[in-house]
Protein backbone atom coordinates (compact mmCIF):
# COMPACT_ATOMS: atom_id res chain seq x y z
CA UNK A 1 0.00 0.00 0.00
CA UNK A 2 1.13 3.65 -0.90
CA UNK A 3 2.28 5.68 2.13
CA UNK A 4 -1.32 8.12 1.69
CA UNK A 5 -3.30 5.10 1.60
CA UNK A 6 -1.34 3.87 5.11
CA UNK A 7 -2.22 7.07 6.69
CA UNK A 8 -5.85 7.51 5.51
CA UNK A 9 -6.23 3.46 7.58
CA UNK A 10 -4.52 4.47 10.11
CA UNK A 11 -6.08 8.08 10.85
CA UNK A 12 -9.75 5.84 10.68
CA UNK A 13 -8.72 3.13 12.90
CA UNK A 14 -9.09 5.21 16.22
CA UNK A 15 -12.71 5.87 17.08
CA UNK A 16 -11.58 9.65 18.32
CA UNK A 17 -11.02 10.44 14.69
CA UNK A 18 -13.76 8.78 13.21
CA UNK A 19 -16.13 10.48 15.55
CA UNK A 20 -14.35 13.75 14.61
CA UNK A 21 -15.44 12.89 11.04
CA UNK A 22 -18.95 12.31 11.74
CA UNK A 23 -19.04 15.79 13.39
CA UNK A 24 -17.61 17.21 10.16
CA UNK A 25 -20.41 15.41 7.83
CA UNK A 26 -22.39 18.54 9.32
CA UNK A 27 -20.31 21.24 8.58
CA UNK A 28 -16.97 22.83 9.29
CA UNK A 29 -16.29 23.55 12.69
CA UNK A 30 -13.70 25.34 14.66
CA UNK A 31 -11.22 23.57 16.82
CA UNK A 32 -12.68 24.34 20.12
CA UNK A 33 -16.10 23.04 19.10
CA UNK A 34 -14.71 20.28 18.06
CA UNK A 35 -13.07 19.32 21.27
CA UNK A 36 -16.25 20.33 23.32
CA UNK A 37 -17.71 16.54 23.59
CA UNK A 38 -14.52 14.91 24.53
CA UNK A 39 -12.66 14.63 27.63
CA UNK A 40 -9.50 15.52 26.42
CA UNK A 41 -7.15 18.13 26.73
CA UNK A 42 -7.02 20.58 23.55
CA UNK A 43 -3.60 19.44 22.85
CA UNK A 44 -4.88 16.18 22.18
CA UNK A 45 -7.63 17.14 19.79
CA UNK A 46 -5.51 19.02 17.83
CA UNK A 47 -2.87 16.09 17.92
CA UNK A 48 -5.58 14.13 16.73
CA UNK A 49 -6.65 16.78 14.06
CA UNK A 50 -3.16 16.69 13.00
CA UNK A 51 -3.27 12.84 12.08
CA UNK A 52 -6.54 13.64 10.41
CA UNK A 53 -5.26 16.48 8.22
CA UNK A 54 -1.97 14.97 7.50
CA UNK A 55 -3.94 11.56 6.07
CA UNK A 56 -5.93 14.58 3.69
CA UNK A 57 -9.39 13.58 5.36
CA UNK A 58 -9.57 17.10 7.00
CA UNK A 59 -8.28 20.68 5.92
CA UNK A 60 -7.47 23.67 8.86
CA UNK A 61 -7.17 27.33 8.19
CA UNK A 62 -7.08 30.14 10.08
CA UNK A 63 -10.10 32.56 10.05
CA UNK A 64 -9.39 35.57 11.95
CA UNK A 65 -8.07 34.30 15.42
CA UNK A 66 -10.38 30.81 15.38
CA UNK A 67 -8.38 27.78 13.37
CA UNK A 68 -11.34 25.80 11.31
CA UNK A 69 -11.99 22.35 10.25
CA UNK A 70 -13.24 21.27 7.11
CA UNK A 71 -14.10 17.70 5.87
CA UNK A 72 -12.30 16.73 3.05
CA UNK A 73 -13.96 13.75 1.77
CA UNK A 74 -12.32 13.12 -1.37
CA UNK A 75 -9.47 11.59 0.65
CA UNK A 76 -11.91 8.47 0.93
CA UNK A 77 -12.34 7.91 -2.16
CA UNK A 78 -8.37 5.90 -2.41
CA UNK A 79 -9.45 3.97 0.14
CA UNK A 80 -12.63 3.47 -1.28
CA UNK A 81 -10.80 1.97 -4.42
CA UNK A 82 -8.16 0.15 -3.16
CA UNK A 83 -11.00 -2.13 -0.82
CA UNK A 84 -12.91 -2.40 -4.43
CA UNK A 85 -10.42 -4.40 -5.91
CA UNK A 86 -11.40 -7.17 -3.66
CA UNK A 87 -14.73 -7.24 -5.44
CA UNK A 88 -16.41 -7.10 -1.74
CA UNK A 89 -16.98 -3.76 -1.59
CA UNK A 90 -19.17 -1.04 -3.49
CA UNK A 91 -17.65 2.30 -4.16
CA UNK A 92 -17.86 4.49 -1.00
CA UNK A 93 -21.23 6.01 -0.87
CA UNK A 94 -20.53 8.90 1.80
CA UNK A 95 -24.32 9.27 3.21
CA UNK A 96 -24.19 5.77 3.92
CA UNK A 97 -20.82 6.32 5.55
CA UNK A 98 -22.58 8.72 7.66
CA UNK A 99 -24.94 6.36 8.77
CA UNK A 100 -22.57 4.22 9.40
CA UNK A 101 -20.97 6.53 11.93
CA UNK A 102 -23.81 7.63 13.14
CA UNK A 103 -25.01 4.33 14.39
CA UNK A 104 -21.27 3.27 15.24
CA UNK A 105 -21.41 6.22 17.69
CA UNK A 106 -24.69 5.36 19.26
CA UNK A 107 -26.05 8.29 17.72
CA UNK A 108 -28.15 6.57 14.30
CA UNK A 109 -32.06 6.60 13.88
CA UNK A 110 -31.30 2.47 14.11
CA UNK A 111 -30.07 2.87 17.85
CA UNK A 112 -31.07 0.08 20.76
């Protein structure tokens, strides 16, 4: 696997990031919104923002003084390609993937 493709895996496989990107399905947020849920220290979300933007699933920029966060989900879509070729999977369909994290977060329509 290329080194992008390593990093997009790896950024999903903690469930802090990939609850991260199902708050950025709604819109783009700024850092310390992003951080509000969690009990973590700031330094840690933005470490963990870091791993997310370096794998190209998020983007940052500075507006002003506040430092936003913008899904990028065209980072997916190598993923999405590479886990094609084993003729298991259909191509990523991202409001499904929403779902998906939705209901892997306890947060779906489909909840117990």
């Amino acid at each position: 696997m290329s080194t992008a493709l390593d990093q997009v895996f790896s950024a999903l496989a903690d469930p802090t990031r990939r609850a991260i990107l199902s708050m950025l399905l709604e819109d783009d947020m700024a850092v310390t919104d992003v951080a509000e849920p969690f009990a973590m220290s700031l330094a840690a979300i933005s470490k963990h923002l870091g791993i997310l933007s370096a794998a190209g699933l998020i983007s940052q920029e500075k507006r002003g003084r506040v430092k936003w966060c913008k899904l990028e989900p065209d980072a997916l879509h190598s993923a999405s390609v590479w886990m094609h070729g084993f003729g298991q999977m259909a191509p990523l369909d991202l409001d499904a993937f929403e779902v998906f994290l939705k209901q892997a977060l306890g947060e779906g329509p489909n909840r117990p």
